[in-house]
PDB file of N, CA and C in Angstrom:
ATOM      1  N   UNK A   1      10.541  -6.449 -13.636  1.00  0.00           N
ATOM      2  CA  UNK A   1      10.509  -6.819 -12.240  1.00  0.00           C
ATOM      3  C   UNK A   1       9.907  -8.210 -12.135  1.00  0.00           C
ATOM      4  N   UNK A   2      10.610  -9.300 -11.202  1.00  0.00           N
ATOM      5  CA  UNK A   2       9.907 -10.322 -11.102  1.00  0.00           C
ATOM      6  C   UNK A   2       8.896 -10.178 -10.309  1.00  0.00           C
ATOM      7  N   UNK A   3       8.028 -11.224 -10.676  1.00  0.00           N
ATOM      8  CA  UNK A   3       6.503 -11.543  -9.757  1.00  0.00           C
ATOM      9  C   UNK A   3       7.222 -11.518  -8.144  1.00  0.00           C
ATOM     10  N   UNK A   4       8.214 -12.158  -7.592  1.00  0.00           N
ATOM     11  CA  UNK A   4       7.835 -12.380  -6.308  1.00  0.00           C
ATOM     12  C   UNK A   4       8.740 -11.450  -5.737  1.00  0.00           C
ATOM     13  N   UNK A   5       9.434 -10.823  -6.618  1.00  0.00           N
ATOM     14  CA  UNK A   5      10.087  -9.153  -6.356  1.00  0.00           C
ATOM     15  C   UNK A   5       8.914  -8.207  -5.756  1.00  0.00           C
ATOM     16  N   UNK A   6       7.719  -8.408  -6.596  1.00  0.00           N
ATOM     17  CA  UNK A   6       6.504  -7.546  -6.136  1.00  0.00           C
ATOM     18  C   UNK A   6       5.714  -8.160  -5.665  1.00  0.00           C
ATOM     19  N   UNK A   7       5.899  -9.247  -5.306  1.00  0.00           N
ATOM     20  CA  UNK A   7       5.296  -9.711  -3.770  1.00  0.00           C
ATOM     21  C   UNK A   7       5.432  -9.305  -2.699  1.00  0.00           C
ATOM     22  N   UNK A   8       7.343  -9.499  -2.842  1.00  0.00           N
ATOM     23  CA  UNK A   8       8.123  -9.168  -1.469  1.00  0.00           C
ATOM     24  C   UNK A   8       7.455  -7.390  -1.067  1.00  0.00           C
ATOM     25  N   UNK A   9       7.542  -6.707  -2.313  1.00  0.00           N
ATOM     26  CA  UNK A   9       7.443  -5.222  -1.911  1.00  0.00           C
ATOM     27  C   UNK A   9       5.807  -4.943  -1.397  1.00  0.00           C
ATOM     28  N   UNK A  10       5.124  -5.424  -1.727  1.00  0.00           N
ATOM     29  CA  UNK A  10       3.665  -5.251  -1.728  1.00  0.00           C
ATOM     30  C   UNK A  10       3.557  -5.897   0.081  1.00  0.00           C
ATOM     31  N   UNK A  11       3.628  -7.026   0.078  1.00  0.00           N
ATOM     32  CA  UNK A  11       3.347  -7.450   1.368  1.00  0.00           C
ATOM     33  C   UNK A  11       4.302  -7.208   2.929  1.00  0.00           C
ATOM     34  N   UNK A  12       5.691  -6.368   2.112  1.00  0.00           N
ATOM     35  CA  UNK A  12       6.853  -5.851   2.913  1.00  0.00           C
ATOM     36  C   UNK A  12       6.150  -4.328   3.321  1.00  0.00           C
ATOM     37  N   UNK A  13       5.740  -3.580   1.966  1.00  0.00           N
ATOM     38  CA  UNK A  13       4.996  -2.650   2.799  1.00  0.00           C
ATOM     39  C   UNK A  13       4.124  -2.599   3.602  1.00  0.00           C
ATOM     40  N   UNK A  14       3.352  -3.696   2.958  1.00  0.00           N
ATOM     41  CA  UNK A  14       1.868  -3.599   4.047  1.00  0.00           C
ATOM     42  C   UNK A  14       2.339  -3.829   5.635  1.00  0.00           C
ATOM     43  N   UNK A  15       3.103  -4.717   5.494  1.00  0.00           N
ATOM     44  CA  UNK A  15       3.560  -4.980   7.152  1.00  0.00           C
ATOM     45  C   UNK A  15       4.372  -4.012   8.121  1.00  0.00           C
ATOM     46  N   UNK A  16       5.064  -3.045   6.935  1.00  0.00           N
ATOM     47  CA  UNK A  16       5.816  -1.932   7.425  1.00  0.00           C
ATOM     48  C   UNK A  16       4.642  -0.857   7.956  1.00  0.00           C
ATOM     49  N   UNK A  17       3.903  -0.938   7.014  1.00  0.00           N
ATOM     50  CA  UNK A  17       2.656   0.312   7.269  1.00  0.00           C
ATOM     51  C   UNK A  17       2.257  -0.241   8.448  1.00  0.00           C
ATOM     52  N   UNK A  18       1.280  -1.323   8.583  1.00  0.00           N
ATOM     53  CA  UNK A  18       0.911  -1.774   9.781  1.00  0.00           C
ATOM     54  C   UNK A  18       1.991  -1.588  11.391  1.00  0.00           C
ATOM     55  N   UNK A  19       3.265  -1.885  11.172  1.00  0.00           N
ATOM     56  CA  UNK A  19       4.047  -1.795  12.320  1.00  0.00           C
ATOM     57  C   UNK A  19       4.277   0.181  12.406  1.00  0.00           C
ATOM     58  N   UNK A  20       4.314   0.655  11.559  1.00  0.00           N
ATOM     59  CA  UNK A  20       4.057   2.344  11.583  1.00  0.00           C
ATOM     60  C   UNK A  20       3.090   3.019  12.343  1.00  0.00           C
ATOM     61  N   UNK A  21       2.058   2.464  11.969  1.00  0.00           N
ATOM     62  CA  UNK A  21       0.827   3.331  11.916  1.00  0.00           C
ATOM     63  C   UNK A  21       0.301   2.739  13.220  1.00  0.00           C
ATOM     64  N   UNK A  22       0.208   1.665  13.960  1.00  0.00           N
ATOM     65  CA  UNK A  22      -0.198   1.092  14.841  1.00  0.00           C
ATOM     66  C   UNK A  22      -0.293   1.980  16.393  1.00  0.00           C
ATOM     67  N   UNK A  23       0.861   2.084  16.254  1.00  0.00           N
ATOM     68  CA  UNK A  23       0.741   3.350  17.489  1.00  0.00           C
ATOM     69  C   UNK A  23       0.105   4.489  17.687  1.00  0.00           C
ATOM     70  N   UNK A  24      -0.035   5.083  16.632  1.00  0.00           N
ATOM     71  CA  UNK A  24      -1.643   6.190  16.420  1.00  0.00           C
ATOM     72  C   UNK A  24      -2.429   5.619  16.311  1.00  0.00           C
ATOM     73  N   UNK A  25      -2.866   4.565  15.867  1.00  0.00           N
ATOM     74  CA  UNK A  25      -4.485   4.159  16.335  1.00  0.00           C
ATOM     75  C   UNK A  25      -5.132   4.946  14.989  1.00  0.00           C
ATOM     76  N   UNK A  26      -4.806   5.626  14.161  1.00  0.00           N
ATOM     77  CA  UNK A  26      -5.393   5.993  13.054  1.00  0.00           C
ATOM     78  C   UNK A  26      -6.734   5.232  12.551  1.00  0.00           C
ATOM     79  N   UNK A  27      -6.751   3.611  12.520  1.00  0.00           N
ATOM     80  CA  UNK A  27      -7.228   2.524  11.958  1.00  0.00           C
ATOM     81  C   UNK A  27      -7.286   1.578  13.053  1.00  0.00           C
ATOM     82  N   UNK A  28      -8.334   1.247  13.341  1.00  0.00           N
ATOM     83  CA  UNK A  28      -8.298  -0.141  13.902  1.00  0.00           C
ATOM     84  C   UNK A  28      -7.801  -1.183  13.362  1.00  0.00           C
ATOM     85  N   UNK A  29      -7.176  -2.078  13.665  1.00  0.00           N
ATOM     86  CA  UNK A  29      -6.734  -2.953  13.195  1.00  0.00           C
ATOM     87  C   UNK A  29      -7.200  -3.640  12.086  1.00  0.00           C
ATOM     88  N   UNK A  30      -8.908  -3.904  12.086  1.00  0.00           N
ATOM     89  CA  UNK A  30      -9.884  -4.532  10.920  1.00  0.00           C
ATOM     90  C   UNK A  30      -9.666  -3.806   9.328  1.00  0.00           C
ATOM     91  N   UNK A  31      -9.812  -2.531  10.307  1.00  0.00           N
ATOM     92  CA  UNK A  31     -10.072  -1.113   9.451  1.00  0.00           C
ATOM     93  C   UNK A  31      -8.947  -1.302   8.347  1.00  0.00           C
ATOM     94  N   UNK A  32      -7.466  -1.443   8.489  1.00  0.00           N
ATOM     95  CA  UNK A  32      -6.216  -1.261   8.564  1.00  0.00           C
ATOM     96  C   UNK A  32      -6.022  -2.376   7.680  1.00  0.00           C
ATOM     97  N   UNK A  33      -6.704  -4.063   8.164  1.00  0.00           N
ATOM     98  CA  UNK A  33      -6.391  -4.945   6.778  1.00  0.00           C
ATOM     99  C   UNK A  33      -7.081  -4.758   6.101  1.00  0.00           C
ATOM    100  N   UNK A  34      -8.915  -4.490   5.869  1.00  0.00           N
ATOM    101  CA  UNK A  34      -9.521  -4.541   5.216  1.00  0.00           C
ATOM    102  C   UNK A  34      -9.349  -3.336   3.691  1.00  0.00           C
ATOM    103  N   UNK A  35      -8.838  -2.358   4.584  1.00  0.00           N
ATOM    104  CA  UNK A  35      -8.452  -1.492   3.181  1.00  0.00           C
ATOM    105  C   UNK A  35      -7.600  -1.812   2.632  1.00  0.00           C
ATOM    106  N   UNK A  36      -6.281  -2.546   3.279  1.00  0.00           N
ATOM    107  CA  UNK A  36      -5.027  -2.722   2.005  1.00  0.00           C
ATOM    108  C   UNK A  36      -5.370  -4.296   1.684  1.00  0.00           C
ATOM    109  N   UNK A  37      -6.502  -4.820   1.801  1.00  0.00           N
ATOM    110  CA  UNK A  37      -7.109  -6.305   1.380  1.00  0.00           C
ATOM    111  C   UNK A  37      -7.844  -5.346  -0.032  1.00  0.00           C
ATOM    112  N   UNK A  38      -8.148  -5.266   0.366  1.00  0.00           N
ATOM    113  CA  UNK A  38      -9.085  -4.237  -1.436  1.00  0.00           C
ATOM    114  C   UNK A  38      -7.994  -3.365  -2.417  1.00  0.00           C
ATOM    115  N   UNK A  39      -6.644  -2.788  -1.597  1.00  0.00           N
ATOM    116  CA  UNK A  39      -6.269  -2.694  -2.420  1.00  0.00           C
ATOM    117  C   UNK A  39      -5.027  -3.667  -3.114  1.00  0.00           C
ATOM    118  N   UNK A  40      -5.400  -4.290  -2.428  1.00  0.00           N
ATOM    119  CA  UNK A  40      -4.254  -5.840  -2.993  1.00  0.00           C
ATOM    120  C   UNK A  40      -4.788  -6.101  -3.963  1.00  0.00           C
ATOM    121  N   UNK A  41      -5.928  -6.397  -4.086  1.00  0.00           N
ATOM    122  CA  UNK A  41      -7.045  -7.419  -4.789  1.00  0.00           C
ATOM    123  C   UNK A  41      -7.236  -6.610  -5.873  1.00  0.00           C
ATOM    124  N   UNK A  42      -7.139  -5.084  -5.776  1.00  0.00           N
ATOM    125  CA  UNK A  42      -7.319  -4.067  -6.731  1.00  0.00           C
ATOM    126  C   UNK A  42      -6.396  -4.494  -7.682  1.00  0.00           C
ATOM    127  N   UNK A  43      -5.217  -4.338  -7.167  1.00  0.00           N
ATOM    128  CA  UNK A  43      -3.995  -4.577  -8.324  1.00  0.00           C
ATOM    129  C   UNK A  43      -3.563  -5.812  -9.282  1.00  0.00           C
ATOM    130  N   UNK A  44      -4.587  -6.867  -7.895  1.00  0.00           N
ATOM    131  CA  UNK A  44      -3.771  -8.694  -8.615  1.00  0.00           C
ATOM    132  C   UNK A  44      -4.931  -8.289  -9.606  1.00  0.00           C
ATOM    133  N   UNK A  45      -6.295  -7.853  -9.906  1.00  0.00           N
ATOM    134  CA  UNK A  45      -7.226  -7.992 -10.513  1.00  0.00           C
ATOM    135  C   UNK A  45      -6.774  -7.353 -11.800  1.00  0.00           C
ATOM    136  N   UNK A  46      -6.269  -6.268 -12.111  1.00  0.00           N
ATOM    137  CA  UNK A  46      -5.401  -5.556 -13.289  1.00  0.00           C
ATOM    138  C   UNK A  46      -4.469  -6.314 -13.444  1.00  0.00           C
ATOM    139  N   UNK A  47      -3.628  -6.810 -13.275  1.00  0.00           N
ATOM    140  CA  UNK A  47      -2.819  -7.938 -13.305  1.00  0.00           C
ATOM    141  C   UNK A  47      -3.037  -9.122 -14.076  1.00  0.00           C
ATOM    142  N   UNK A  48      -4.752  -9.673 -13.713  1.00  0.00           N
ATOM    143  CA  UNK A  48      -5.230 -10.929 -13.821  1.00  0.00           C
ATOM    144  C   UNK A  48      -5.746 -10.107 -15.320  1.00  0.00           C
ATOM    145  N   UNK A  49      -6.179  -9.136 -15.231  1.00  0.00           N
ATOM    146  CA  UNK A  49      -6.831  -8.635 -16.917  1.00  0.00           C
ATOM    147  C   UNK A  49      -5.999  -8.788 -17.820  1.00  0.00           C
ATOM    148  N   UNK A  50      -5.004  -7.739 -17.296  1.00  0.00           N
ATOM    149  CA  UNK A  50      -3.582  -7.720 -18.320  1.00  0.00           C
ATOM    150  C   UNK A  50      -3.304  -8.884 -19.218  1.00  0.00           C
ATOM    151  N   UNK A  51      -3.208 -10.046 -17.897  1.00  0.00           N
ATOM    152  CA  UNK A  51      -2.289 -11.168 -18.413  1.00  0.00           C
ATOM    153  C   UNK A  51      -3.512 -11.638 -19.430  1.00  0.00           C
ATOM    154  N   UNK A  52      -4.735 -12.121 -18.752  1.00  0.00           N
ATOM    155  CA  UNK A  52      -6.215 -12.372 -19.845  1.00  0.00           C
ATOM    156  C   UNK A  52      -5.877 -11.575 -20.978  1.00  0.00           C
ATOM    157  N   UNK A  53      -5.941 -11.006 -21.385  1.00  0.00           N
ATOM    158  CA  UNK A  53      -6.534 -10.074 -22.611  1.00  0.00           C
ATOM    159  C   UNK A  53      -4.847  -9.926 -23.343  1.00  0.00           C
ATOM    160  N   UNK A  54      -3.752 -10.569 -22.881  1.00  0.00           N
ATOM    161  CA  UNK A  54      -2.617 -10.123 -23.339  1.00  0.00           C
ATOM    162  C   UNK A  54      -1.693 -11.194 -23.125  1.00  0.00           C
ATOM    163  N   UNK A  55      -1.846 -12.464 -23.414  1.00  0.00           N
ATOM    164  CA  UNK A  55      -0.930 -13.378 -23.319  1.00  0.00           C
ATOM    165  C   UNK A  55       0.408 -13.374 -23.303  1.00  0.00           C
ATOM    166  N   UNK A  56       0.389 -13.046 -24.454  1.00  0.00           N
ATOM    167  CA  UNK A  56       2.037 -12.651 -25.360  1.00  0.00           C
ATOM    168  C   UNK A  56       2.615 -11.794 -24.552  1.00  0.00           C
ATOM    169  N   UNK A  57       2.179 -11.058 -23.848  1.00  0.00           N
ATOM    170  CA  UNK A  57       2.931  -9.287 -23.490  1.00  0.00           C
ATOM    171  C   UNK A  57       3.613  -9.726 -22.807  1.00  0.00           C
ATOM    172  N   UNK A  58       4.874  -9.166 -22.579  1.00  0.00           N
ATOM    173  CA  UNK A  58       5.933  -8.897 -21.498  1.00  0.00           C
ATOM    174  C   UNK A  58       5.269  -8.815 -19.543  1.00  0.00           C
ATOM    175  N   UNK A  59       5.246  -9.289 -18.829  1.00  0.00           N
ATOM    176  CA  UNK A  59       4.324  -8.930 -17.606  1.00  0.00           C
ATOM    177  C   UNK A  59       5.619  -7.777 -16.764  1.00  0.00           C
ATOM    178  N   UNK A  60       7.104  -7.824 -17.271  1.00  0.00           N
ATOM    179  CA  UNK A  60       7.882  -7.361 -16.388  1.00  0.00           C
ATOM    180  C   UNK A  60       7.642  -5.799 -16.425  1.00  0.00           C
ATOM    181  N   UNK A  61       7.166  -5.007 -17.364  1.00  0.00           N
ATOM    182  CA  UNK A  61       6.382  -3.584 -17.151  1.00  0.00           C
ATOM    183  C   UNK A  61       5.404  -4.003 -16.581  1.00  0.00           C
ATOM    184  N   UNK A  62       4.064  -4.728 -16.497  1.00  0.00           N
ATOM    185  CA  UNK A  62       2.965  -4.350 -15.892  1.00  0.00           C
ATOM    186  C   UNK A  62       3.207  -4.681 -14.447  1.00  0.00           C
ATOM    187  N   UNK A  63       4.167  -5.442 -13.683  1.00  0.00           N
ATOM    188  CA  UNK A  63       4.672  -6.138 -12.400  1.00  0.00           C
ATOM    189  C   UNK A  63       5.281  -4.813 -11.827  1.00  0.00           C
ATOM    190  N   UNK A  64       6.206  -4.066 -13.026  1.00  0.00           N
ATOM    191  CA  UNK A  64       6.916  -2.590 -12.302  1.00  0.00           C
ATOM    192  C   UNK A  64       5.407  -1.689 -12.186  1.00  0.00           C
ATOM    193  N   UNK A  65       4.944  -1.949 -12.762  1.00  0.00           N
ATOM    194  CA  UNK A  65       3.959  -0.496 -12.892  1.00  0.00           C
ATOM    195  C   UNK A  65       2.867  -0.438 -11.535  1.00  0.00           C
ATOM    196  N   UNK A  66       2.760  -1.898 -11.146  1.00  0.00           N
ATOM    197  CA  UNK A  66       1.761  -2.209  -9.814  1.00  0.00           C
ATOM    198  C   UNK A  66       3.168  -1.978  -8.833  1.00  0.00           C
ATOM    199  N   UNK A  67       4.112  -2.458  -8.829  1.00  0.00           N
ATOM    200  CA  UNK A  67       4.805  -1.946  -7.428  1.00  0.00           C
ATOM    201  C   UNK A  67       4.906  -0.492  -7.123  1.00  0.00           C
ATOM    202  N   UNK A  68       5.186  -0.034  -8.469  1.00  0.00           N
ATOM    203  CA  UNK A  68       5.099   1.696  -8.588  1.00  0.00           C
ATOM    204  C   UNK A  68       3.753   1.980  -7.830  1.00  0.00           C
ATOM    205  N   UNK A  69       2.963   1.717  -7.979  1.00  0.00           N
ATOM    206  CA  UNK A  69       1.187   2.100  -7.721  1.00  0.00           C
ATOM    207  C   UNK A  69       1.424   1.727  -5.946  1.00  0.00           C
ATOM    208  N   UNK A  70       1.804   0.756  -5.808  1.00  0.00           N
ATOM    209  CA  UNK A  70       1.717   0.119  -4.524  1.00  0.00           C
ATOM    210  C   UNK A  70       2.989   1.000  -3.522  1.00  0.00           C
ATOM    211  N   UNK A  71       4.224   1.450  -4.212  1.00  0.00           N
ATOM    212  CA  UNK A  71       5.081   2.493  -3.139  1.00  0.00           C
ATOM    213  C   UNK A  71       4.549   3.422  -3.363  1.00  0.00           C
ATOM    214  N   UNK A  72       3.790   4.154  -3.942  1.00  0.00           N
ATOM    215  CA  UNK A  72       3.430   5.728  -4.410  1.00  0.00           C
ATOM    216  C   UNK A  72       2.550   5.308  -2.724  1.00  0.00           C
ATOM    217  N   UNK A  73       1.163   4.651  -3.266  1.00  0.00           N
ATOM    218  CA  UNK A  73      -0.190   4.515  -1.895  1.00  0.00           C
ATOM    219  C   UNK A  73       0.858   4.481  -0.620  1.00  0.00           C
ATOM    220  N   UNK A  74       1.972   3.714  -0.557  1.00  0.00           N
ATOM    221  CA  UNK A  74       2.636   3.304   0.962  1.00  0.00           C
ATOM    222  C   UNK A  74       3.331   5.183   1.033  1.00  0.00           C
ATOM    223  N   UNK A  75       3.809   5.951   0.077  1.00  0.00           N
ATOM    224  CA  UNK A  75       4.505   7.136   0.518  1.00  0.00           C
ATOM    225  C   UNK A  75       3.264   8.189   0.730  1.00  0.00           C
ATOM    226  N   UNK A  76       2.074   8.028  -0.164  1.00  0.00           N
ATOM    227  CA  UNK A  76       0.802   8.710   1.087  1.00  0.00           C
ATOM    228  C   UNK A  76       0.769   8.660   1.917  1.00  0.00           C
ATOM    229  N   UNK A  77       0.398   7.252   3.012  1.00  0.00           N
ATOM    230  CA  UNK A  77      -0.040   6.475   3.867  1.00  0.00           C
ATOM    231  C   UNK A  77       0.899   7.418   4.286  1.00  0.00           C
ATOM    232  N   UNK A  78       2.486   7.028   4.612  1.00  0.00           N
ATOM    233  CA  UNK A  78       3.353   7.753   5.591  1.00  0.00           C
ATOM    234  C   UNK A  78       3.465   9.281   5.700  1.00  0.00           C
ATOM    235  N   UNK A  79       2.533  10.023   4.585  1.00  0.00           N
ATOM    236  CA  UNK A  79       2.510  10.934   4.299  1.00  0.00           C
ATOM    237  C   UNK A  79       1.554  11.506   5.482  1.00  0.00           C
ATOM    238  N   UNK A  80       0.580  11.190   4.968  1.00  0.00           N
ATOM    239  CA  UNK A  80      -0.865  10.939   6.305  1.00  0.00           C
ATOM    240  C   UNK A  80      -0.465  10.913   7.471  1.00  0.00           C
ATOM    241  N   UNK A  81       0.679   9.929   7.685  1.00  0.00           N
ATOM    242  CA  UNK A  81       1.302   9.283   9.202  1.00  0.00           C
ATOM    243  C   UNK A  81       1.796  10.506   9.948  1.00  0.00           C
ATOM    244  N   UNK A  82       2.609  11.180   9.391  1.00  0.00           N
ATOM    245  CA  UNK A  82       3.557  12.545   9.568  1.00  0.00           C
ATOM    246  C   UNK A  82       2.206  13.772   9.953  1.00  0.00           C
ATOM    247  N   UNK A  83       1.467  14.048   9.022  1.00  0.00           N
ATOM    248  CA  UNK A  83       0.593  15.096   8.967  1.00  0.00           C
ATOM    249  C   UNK A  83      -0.097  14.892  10.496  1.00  0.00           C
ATOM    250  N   UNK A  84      -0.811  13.695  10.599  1.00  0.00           N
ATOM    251  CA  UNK A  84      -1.488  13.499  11.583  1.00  0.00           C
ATOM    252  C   UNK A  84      -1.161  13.419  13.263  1.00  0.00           C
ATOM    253  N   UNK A  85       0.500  12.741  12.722  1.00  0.00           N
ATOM    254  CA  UNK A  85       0.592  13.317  14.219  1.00  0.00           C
ATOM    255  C   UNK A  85       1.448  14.540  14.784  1.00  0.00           C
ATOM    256  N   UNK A  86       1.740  15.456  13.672  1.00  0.00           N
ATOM    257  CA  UNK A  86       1.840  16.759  13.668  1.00  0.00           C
ATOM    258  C   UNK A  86       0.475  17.177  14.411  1.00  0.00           C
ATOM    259  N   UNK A  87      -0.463  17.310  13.692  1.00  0.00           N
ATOM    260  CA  UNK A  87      -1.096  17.695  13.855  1.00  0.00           C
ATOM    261  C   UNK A  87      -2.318  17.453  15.299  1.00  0.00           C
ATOM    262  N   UNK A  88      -2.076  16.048  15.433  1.00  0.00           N
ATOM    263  CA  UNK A  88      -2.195  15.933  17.043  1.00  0.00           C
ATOM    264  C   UNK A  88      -1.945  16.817  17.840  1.00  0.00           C
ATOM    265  N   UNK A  89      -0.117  16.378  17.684  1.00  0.00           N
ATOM    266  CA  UNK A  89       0.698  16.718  18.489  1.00  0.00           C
ATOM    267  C   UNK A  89       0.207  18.831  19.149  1.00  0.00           C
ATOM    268  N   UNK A  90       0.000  19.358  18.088  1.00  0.00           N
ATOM    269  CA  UNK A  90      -0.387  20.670  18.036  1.00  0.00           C
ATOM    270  C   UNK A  90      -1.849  20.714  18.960  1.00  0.00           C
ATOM    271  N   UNK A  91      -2.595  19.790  18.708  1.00  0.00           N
ATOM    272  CA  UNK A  91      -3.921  19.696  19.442  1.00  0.00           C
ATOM    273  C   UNK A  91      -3.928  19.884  20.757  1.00  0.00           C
ATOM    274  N   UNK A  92      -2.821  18.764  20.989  1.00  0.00           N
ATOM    275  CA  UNK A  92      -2.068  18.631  22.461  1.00  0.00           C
ATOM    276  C   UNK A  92      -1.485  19.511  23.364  1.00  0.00           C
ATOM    277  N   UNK A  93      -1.063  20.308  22.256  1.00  0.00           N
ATOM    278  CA  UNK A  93      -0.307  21.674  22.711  1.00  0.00           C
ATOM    279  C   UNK A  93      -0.804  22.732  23.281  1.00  0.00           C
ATOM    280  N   UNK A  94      -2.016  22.489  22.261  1.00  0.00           N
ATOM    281  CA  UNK A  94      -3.013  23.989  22.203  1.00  0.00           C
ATOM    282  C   UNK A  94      -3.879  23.950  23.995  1.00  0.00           C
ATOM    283  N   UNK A  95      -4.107  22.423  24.255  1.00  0.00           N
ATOM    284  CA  UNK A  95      -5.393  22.303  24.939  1.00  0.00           C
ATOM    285  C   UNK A  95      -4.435  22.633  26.263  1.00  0.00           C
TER     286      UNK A  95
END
């Protein structure tokens, strides 16, 4: 996978999540960058090791293996998204 292949996907999700999730209010907005800011930084930082400690290596597995990491967290997130406002929604019902 190229580098800006997993750019596009990393910062395509984040913006997808953000335009998702916005309407539940799940996260304040701060709340909302500051966690996928840590986990950005999580991944370029494994990234930044990899390449350190491994010159020679191929980066096009370790580039697939962080987008993998990065759609798995985005199919939680929407996972969460679904549950929660199920589960509202039922709150709503009940009261």
């Amino acid at each position: 996978m190229n580098i800006w292949v997993l750019l596009i996907l990393v910062i395509g999700l984040t913006l997808i999540m953000h335009q998702v999730l916005r309407p539940l209010r799940v996260l304040r907005r701060r709340e909302f960058w500051l966690a996928h800011l840590f986990m950005w930084a999580g991944l370029w930082m494994i990234w930044g090791f990899v390449v350190f400690q491994h010159p020679e290596a191929d980066l096009s597995d370790m580039t697939m293996l962080m987008g993998a990491i990065w759609t798995l967290g985005g199919g939680i997130c929407f996972a969460f998204l679904y549950v929660t406002r199920h589960l509202a929604a039922n709150k709503r019902g009940n009261e």
